[in-house]
N, C-alpha and C. Protein backbone atom coordinates (compact mmCIF):
# COMPACT_ATOMS: atom_id res chain seq x y z
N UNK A 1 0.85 -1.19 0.00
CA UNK A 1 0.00 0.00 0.00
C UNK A 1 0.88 1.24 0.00
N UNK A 2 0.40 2.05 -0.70
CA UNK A 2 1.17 3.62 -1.08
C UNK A 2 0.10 4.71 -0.05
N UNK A 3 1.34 5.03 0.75
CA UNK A 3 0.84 6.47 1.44
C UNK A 3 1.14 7.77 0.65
N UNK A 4 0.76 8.60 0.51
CA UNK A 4 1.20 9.77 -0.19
C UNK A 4 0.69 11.29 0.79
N UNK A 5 1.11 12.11 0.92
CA UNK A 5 0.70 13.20 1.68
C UNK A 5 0.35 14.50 0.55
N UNK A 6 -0.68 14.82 0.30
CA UNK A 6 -1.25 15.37 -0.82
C UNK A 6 -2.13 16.61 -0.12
N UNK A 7 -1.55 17.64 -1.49
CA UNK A 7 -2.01 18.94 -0.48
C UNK A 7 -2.88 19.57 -1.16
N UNK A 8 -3.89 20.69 -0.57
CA UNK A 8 -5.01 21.03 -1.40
C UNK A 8 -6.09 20.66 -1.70
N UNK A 9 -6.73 19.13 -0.83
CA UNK A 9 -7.78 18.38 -0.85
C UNK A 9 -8.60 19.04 0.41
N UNK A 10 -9.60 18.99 -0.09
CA UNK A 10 -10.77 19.95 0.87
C UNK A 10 -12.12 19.57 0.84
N UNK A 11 -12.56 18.69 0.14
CA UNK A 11 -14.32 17.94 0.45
C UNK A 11 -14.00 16.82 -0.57
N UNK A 12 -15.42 16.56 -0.97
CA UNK A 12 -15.56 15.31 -1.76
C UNK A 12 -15.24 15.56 -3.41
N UNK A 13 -15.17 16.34 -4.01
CA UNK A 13 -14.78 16.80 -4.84
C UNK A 13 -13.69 16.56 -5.34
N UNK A 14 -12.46 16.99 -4.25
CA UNK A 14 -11.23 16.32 -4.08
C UNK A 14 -10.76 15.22 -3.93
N UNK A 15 -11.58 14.57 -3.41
CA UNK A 15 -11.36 12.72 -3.31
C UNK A 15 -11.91 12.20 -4.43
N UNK A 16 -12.80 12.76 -5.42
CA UNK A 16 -13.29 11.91 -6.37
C UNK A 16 -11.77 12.38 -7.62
N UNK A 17 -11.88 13.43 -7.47
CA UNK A 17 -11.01 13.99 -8.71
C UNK A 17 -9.26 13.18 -8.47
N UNK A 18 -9.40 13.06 -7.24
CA UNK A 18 -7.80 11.94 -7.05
C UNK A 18 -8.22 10.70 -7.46
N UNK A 19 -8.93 10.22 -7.17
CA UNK A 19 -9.53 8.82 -7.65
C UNK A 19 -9.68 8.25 -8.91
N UNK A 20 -10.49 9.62 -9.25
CA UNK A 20 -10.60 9.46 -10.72
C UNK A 20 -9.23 9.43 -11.81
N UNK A 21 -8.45 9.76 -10.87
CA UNK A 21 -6.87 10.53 -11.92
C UNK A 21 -6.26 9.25 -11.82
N UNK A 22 -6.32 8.06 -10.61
CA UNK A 22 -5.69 6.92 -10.01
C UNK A 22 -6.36 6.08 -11.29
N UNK A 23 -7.77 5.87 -11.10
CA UNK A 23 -8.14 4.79 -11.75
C UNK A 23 -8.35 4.92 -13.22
N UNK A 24 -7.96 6.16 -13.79
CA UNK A 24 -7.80 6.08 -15.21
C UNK A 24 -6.61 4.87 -15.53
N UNK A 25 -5.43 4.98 -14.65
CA UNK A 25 -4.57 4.63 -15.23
C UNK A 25 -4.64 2.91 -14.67
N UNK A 26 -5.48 2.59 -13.52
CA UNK A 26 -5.42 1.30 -12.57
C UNK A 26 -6.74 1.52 -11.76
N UNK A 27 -7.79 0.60 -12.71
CA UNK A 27 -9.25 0.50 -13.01
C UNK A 27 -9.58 -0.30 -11.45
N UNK A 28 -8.25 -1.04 -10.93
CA UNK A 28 -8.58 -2.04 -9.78
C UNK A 28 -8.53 -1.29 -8.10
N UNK A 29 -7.69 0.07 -8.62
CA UNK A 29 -7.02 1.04 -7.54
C UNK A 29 -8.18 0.73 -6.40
N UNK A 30 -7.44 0.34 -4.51
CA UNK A 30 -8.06 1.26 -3.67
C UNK A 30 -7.89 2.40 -3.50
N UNK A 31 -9.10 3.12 -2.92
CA UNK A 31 -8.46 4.54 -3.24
C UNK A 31 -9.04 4.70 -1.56
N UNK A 32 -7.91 5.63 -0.41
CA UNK A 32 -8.86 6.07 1.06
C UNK A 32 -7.97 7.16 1.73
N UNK A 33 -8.92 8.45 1.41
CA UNK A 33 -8.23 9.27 1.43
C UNK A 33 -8.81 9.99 3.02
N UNK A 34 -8.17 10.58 4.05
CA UNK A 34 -8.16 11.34 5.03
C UNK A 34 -7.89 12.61 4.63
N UNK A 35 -8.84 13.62 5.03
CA UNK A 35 -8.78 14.82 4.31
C UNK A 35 -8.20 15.86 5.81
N UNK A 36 -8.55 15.10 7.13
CA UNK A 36 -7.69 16.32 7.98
C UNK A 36 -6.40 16.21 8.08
N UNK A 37 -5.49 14.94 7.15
CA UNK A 37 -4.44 14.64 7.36
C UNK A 37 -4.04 14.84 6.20
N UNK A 38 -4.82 14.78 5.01
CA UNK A 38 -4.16 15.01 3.48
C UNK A 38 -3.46 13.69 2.93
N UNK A 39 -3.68 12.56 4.04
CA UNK A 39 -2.90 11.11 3.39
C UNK A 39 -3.62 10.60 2.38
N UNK A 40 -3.15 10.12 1.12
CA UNK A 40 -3.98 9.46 0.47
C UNK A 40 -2.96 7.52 0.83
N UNK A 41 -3.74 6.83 0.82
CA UNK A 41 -3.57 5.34 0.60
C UNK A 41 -4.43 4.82 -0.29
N UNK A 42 -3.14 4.30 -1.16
CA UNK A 42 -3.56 3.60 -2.23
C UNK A 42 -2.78 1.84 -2.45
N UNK A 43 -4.23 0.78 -2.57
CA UNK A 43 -4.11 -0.27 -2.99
C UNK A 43 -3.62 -0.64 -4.87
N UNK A 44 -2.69 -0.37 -5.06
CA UNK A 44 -2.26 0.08 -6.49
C UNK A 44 -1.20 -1.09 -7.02
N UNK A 45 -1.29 -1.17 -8.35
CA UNK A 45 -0.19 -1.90 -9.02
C UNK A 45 0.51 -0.88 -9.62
N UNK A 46 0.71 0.55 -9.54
CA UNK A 46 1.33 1.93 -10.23
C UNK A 46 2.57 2.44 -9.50
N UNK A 47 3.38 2.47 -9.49
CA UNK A 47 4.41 2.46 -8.48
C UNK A 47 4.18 4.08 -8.02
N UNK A 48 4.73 4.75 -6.84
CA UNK A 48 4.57 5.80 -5.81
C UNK A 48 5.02 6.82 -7.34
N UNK A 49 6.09 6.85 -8.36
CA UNK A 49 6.19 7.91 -8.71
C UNK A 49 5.20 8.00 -9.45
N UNK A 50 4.65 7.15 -10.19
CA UNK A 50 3.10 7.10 -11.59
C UNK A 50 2.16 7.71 -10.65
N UNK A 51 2.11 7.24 -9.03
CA UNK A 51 0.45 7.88 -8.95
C UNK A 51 0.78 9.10 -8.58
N UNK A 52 1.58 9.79 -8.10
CA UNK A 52 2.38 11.08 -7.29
C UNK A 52 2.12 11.40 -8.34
N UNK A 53 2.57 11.06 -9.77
CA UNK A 53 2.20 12.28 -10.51
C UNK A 53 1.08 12.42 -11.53
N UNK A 54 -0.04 11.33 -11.29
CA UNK A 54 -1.62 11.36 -11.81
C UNK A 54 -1.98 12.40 -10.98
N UNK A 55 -1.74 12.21 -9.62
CA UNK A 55 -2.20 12.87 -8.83
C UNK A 55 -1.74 14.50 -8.71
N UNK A 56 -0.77 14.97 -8.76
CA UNK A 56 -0.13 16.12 -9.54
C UNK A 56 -0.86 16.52 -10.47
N UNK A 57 -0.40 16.08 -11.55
CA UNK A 57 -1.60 16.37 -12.73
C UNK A 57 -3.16 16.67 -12.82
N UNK A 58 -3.40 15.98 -11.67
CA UNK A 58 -5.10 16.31 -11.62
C UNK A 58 -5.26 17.78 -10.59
N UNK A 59 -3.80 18.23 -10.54
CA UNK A 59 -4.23 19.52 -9.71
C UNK A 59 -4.00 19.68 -7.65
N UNK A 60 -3.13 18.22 -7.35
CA UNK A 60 -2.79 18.17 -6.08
C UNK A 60 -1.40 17.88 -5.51
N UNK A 61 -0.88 18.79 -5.64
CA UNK A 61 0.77 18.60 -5.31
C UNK A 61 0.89 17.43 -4.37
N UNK A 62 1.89 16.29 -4.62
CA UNK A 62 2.20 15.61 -3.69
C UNK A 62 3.65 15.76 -2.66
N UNK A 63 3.88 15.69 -1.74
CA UNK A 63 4.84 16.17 -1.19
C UNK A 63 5.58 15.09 -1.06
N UNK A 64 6.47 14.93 -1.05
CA UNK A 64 7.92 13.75 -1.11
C UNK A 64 8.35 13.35 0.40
């Protein structure tokens, strides 16, 4: 499982739009995101740098 600390997530909006950016690329993704902590965990076959930067791309900096 991939932890990632992702910044700029603020309601449900934000969890769908990470999700959605995950499972374009990995249709099987868990996706469980904590929004007062900004962790996302992901059940993924995409290694930490592919989803760090779906997730980037969809507009949520990931922090290293």
């Amino acid at each position: 499982m991939l932890s990632l600390k992702v910044s700029g997530m603020t309601c449900g909006g934000c969890i769908n739009a990470v999700t959605k950016a995950i499972q374009a690329q990995d249709p099987g993704v868990i996706v469980q995101v904590d929004l007062g902590t900004q962790i996302v965990s992901l059940e993924t076959t995409l290694s930490q740098a592919q989803a760090s930067q779906l997730i980037t791309d969809a507009g949520f900096p990931v922090a290293n």
